[in-house]
Protein backbone atom coordinates (compact mmCIF):
# COMPACT_ATOMS: atom_id res chain seq x y z
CA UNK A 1 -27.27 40.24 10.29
CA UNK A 2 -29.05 37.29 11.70
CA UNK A 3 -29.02 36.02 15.39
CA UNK A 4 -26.76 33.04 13.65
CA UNK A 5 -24.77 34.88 11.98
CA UNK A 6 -23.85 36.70 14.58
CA UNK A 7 -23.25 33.72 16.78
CA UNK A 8 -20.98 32.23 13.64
CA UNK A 9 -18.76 35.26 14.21
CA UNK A 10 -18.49 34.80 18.21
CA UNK A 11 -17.80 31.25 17.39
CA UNK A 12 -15.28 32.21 14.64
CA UNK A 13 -13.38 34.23 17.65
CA UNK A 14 -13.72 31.32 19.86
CA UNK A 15 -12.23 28.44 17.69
CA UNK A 16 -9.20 31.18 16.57
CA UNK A 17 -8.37 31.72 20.12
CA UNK A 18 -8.08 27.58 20.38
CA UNK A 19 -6.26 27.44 17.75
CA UNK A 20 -8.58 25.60 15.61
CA UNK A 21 -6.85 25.89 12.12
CA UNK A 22 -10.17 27.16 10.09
CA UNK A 23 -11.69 28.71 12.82
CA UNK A 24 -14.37 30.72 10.09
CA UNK A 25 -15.24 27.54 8.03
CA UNK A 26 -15.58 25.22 11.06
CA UNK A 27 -18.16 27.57 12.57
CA UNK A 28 -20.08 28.01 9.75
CA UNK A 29 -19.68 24.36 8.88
CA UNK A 30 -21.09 23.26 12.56
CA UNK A 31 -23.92 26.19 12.44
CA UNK A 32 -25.18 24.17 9.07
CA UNK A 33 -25.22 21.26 10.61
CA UNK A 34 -27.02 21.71 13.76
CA UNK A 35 -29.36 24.07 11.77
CA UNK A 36 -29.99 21.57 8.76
CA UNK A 37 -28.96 23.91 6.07
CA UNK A 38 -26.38 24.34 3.40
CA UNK A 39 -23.55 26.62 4.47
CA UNK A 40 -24.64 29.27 1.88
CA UNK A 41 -27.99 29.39 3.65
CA UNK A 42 -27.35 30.41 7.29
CA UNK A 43 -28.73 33.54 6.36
CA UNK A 44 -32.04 31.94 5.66
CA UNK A 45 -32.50 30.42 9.69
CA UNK A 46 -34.69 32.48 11.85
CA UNK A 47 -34.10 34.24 15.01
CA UNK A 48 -36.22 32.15 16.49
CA UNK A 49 -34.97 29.71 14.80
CA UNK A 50 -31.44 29.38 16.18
CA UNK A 51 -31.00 25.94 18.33
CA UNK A 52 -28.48 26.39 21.06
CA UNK A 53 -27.16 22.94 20.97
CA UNK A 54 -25.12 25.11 17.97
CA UNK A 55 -22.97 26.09 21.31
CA UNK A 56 -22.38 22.64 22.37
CA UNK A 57 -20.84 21.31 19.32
CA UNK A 58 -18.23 24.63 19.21
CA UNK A 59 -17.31 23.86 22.40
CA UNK A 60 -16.32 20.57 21.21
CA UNK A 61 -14.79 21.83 17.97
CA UNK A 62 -12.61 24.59 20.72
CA UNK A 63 -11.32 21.60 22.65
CA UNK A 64 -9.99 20.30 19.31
CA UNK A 65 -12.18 17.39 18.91
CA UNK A 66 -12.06 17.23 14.68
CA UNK A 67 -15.04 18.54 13.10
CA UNK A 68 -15.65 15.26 11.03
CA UNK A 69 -15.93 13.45 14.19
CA UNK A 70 -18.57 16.17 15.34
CA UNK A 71 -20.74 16.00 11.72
CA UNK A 72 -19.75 12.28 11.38
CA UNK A 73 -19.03 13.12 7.56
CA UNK A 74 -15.91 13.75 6.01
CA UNK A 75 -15.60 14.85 2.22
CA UNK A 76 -12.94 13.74 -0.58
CA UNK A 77 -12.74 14.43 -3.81
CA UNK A 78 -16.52 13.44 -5.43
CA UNK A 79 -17.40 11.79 -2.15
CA UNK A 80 -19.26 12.12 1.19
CA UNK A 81 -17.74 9.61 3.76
CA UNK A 82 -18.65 8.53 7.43
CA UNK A 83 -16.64 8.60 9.25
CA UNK A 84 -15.92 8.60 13.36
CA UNK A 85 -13.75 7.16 16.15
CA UNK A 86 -11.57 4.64 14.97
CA UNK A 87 -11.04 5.29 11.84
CA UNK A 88 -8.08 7.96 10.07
CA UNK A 89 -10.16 10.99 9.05
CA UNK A 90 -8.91 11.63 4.97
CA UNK A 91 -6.93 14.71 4.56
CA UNK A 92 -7.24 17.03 1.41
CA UNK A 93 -3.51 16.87 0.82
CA UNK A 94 -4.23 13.45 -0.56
CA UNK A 95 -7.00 14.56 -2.82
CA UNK A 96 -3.92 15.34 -4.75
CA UNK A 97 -2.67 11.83 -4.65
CA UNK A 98 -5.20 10.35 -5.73
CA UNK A 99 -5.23 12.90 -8.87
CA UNK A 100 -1.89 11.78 -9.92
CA UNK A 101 -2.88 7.77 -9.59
CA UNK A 102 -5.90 8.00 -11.97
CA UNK A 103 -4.07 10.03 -14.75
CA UNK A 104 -1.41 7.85 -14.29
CA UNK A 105 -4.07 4.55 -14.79
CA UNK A 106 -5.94 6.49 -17.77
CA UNK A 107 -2.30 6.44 -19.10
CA UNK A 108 -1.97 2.90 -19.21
CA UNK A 109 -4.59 2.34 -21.64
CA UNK A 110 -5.80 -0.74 -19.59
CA UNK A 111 -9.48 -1.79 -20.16
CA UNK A 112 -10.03 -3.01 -17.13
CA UNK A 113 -6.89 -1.93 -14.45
CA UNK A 114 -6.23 -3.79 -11.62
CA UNK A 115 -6.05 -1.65 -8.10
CA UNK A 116 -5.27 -2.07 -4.91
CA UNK A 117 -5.13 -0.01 -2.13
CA UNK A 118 -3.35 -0.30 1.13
CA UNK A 119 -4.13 0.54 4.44
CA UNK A 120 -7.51 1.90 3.08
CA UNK A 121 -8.70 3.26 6.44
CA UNK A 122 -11.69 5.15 5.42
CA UNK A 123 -12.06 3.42 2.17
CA UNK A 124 -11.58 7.19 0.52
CA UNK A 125 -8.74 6.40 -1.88
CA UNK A 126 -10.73 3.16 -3.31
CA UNK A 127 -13.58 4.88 -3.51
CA UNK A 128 -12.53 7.55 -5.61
CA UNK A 129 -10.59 5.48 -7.76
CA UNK A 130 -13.50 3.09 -8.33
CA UNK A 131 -15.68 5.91 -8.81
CA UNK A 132 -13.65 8.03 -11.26
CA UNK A 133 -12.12 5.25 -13.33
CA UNK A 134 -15.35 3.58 -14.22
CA UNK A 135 -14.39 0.05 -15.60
CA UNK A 136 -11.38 -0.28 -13.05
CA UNK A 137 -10.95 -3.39 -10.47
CA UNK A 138 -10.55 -1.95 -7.06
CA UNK A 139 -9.04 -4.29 -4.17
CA UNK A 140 -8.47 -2.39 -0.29
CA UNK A 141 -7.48 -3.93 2.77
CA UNK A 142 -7.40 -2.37 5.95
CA UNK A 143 -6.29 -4.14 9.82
CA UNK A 144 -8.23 -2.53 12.29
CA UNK A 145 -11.56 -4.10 12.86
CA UNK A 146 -12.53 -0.47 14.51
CA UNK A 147 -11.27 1.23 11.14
CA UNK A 148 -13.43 -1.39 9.31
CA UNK A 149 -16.38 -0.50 11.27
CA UNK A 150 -16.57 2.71 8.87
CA UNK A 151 -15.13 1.32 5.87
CA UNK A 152 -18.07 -1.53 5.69
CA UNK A 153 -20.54 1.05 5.55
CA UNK A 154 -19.12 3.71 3.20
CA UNK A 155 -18.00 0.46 0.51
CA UNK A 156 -21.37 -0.73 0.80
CA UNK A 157 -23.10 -0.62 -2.60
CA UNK A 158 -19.91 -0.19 -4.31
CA UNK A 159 -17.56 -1.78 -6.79
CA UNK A 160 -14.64 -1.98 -3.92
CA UNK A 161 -13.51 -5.79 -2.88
CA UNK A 162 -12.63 -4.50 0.96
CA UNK A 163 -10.36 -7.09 3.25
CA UNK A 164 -9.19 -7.31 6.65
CA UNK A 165 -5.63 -8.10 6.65
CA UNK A 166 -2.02 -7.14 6.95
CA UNK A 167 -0.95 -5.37 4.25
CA UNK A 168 2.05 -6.28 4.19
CA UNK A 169 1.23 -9.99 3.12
CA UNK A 170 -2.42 -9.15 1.36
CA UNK A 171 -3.63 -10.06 -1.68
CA UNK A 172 -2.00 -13.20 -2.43
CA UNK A 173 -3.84 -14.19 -5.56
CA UNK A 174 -3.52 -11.15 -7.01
CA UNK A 175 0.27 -11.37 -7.24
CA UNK A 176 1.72 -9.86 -10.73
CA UNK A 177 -1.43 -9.06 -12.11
CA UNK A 178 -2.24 -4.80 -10.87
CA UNK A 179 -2.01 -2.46 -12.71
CA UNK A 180 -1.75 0.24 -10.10
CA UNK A 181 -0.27 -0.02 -5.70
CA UNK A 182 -1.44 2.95 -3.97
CA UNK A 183 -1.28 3.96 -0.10
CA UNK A 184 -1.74 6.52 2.30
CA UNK A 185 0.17 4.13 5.03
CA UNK A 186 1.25 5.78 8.53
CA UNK A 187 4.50 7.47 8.20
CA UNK A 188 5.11 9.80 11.61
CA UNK A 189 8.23 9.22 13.14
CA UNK A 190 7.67 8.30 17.19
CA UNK A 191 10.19 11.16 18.30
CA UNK A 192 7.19 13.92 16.14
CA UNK A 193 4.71 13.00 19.11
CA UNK A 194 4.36 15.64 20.77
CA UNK A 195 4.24 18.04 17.79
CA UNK A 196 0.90 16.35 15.92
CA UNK A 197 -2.28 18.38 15.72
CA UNK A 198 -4.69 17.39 18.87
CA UNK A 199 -6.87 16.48 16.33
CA UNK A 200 -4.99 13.59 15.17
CA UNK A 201 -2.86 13.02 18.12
CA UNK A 202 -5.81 12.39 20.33
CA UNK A 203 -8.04 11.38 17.57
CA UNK A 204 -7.04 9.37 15.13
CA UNK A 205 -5.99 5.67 15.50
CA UNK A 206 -2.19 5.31 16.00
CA UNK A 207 -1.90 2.58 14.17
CA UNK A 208 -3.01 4.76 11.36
CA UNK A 209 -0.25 7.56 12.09
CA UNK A 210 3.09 6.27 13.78
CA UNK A 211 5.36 3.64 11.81
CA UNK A 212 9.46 3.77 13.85
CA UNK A 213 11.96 5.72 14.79
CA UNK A 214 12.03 7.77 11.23
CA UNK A 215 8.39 6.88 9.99
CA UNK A 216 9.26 4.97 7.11
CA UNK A 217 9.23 1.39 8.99
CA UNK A 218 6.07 0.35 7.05
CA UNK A 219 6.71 2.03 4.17
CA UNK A 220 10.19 -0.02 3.68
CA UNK A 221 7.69 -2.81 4.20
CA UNK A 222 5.34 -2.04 1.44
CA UNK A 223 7.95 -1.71 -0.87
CA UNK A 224 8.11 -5.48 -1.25
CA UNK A 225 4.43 -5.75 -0.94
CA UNK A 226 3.95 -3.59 -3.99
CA UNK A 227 6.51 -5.32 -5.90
CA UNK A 228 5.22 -8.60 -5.50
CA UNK A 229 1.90 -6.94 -6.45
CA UNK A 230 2.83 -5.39 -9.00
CA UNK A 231 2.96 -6.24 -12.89
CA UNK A 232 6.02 -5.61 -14.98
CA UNK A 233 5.66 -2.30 -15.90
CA UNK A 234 3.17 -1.09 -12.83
CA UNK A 235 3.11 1.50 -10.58
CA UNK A 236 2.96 2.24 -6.73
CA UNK A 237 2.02 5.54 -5.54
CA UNK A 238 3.41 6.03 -1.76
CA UNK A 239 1.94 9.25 0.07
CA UNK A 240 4.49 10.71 2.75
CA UNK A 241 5.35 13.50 4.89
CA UNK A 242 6.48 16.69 3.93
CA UNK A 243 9.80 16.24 5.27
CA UNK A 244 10.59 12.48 4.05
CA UNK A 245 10.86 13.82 0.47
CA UNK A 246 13.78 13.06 -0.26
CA UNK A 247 13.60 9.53 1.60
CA UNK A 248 10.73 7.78 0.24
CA UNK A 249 12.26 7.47 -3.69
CA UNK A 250 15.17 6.11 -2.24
CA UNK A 251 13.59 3.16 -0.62
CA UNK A 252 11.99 1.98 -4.41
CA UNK A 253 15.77 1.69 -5.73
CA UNK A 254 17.20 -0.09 -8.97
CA UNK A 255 18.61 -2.51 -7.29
CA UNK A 256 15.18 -3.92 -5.35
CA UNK A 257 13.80 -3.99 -8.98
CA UNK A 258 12.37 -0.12 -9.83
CA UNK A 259 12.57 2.30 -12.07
CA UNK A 260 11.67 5.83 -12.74
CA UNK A 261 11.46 6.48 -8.59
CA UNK A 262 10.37 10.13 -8.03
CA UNK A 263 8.86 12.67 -5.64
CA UNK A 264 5.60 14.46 -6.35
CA UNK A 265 4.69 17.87 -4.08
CA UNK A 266 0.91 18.69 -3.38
CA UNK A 267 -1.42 21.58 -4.29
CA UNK A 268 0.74 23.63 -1.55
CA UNK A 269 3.94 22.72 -3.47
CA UNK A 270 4.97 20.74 -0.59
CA UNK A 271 6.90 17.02 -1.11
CA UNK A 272 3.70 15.15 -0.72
CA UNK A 273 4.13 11.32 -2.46
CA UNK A 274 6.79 9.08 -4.09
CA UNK A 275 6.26 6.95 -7.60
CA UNK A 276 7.94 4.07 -8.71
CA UNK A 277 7.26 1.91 -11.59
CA UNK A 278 8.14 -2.16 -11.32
CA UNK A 279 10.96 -2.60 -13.84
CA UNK A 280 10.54 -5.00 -16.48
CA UNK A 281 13.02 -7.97 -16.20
């Protein structure tokens, strides 16, 4: 074993005892990036090779700071973000998401679908959709000027039309015409405070976590959003938390103009995001 290897495993230890959730890949993860190497090639750094600033960034990664915030790079799906302060670090539960919302738009048989995506934070759900549905029309809009400081730079180059705005009253002229709503909106209730992972709590934007008493105040918003979005026939896909699964479908009723409301779990098998399609009148 190599001097970095062995320093991985100390680290390893280190992040465990803070609780850091992946204490293994994080340290081998932050060794390849101080180092310059792939992951797979620690094993390829010299003794005298090892930089010691590899110490420094653990000892930000044991105090919880997240490890895309460290890198400045967070991956979804097909893509390599940047990412930072400010902006809502993309989790891989909605990798999943995202799965379900482009078979559901290859479905259609559109040529050309209409997309928009709310609260687009990083810009990772656009981007993916842009990127794996080739000829589709991707709209995002996102309120925090400090979130938009990231998305700006990972949109640049791409097919994504990215707005500041609310929301809840974006997109105007593209009323009745998409093909596809999708969000990953905040939805922690206030009273879960306490109980958040550091590495959101302390780290990630609140705007882009808390929404009310039961987390579902923006969501009930959206609703409406969506529907006036939405064509006849459409869909909205509304990511959640594990415990409002049996909430979210209820909010995208009959009566407000749905149909075919239902829950979806994640790769875990966990209640993960609600579907509704816009009813035709």
């Amino acid at each position: 074993m190599n001097l970095l290897l062995a320093e991985v495993a100390q680290a390893t230890q280190r992040l465990a005892d803070a609780g850091v959730p992946s204490p293994r890949n994080d340290a081998e993860e932050l060794a390849a990036f101080v180092h310059g190497v792939k992951r797979g090639e620690l094993h390829t750094v010299k003794d005298t090779d090892f930089d010691a600033r590899y110490w420094e960034v653990i000892a930000r990664r044991e105090a919880r700071e997240p490890l895309q915030h460290i890198t400045g790079l967070a991956y979804f799906r097909y893509l390599e973000l940047q990412v930072g302060p400010g902006v809502f670090v993309p989790r891989p539960e909605t990798e999943s998401v995202v799965g379900w919302a482009i078979d559901a738009v290859r479905a259609m048989d559109v040529v050309e679908p209409l997309i928009v995506d709310l609260c687009t934070g990083s810009g990772a759900i656009a981007l993916a959709l842009a990127q794996e549905v080739p000829r589709s029309r991707v709209h995002a809009v996102e309120l925090s000027e400090d979130a938009l400081r990231w998305t700006r730079k990972n949109v640049e180059g791409s097919r994504v039309d990215l707005r500041q705005g609310n929301a809840l009253d974006a997109f105007p002229d593209l009323d009745g015409q998409v093909d596809l709503v999708i969000t990953n909106p905040p939805y922690i209730p206030l009273t879960e405070w306490e109980y958040v992972a550091p590495e959101a709590r302390d780290y990630d934007p609140e705007l882009s976590l808390f929404s009310g008493e039961d987390g579902l105040d923006l969501i009930r918003g959206l609703e409406r959003t969506a529907h006036r979005l939405l064509r006849p026939g459409g869909v909205v896909v509304v990511e959640h938390a594990d415990t409002q699964g049996g909430q979210v479908p209820w909010i995208f009723t009959e009566e407000r103009g749905w149909a075919d409301a239902a829950d979806h779990p994640d790769l875990n098998n966990r209640p993960r995001f609600a579907t509704a399609r816009r009813a035709t009148p």
